[in-house]
C-alpha atoms as a PDB file:
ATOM      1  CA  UNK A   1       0.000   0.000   0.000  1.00  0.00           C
ATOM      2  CA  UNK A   2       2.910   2.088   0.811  1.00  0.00           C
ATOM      3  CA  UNK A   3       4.564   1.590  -2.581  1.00  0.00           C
ATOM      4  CA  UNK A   4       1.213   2.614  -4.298  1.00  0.00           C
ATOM      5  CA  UNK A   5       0.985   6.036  -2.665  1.00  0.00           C
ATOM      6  CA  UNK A   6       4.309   6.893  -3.322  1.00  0.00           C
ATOM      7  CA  UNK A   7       4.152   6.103  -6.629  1.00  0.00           C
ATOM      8  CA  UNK A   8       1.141   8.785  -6.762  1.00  0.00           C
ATOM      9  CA  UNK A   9       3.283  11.230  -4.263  1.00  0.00           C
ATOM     10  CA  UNK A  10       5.646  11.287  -7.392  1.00  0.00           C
ATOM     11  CA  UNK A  11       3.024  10.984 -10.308  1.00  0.00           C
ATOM     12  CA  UNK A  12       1.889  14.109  -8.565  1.00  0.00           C
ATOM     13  CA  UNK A  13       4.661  15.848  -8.185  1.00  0.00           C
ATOM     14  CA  UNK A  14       6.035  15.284 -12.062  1.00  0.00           C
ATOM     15  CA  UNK A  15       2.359  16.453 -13.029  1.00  0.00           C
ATOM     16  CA  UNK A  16       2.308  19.237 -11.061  1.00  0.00           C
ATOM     17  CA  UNK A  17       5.917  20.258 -11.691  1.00  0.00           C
ATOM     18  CA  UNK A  18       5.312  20.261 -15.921  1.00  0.00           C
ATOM     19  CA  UNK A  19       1.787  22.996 -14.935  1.00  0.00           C
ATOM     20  CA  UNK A  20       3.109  26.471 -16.154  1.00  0.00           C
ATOM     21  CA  UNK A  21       0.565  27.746 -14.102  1.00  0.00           C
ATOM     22  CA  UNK A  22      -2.606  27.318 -12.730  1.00  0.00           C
ATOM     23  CA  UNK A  23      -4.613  30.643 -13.050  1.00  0.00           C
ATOM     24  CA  UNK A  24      -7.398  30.726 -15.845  1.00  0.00           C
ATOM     25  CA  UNK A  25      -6.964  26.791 -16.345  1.00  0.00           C
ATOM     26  CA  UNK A  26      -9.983  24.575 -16.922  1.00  0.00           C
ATOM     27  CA  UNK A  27     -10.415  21.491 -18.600  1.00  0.00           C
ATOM     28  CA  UNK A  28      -7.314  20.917 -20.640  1.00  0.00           C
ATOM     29  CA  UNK A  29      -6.601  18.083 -22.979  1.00  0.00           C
ATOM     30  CA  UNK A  30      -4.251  16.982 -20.518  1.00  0.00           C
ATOM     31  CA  UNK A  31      -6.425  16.779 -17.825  1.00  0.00           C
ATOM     32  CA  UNK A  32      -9.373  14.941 -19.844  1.00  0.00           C
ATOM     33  CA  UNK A  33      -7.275  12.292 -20.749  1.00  0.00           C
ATOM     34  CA  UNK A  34      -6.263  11.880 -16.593  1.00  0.00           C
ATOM     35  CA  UNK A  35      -9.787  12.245 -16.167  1.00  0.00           C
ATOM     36  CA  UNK A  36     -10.675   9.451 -18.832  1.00  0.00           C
ATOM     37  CA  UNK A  37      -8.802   7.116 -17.744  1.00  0.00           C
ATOM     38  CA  UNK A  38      -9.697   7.452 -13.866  1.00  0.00           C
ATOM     39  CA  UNK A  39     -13.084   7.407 -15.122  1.00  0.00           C
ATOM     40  CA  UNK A  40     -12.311   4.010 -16.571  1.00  0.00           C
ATOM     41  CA  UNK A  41     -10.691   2.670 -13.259  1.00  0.00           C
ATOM     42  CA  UNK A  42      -7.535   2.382 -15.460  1.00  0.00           C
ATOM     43  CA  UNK A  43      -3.979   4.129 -13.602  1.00  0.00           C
ATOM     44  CA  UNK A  44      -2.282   7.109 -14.937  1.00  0.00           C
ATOM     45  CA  UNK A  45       0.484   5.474 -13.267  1.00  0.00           C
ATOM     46  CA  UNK A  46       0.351   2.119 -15.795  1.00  0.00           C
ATOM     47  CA  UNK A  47      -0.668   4.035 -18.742  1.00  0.00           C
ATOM     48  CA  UNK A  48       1.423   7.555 -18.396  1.00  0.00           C
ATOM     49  CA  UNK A  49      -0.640   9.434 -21.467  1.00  0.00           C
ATOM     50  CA  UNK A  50       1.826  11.578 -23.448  1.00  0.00           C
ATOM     51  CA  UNK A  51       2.033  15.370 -22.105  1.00  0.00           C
ATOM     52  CA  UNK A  52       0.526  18.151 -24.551  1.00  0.00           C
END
């Protein structure tokens, strides 16, 4: 279990870290392809969609 939320801690963190900001940002392509595939029970974490 331990192993699992690290890998988000960093998934998170490499996400976050690529954002050039955050103010005025709504549904990018980016984030509805996350979205998707959460929405689909499948991991970012096994699938790692290509940035835009």
């Amino acid at each position: 279990m331990f192993n699992s939320i690290e890998r988000w801690i960093d998934f998170a963190r490499d996400e976050i870290g690529h954002w050039p900001t955050t103010k005025g940002l709504g549904m990018d392509q980016r984030t509805e392809i996350l979205t998707r595939l959460l929405a689909h029970d499948e991991s970012p974490l096994d699938t790692q969609p290509p940035l835009q």
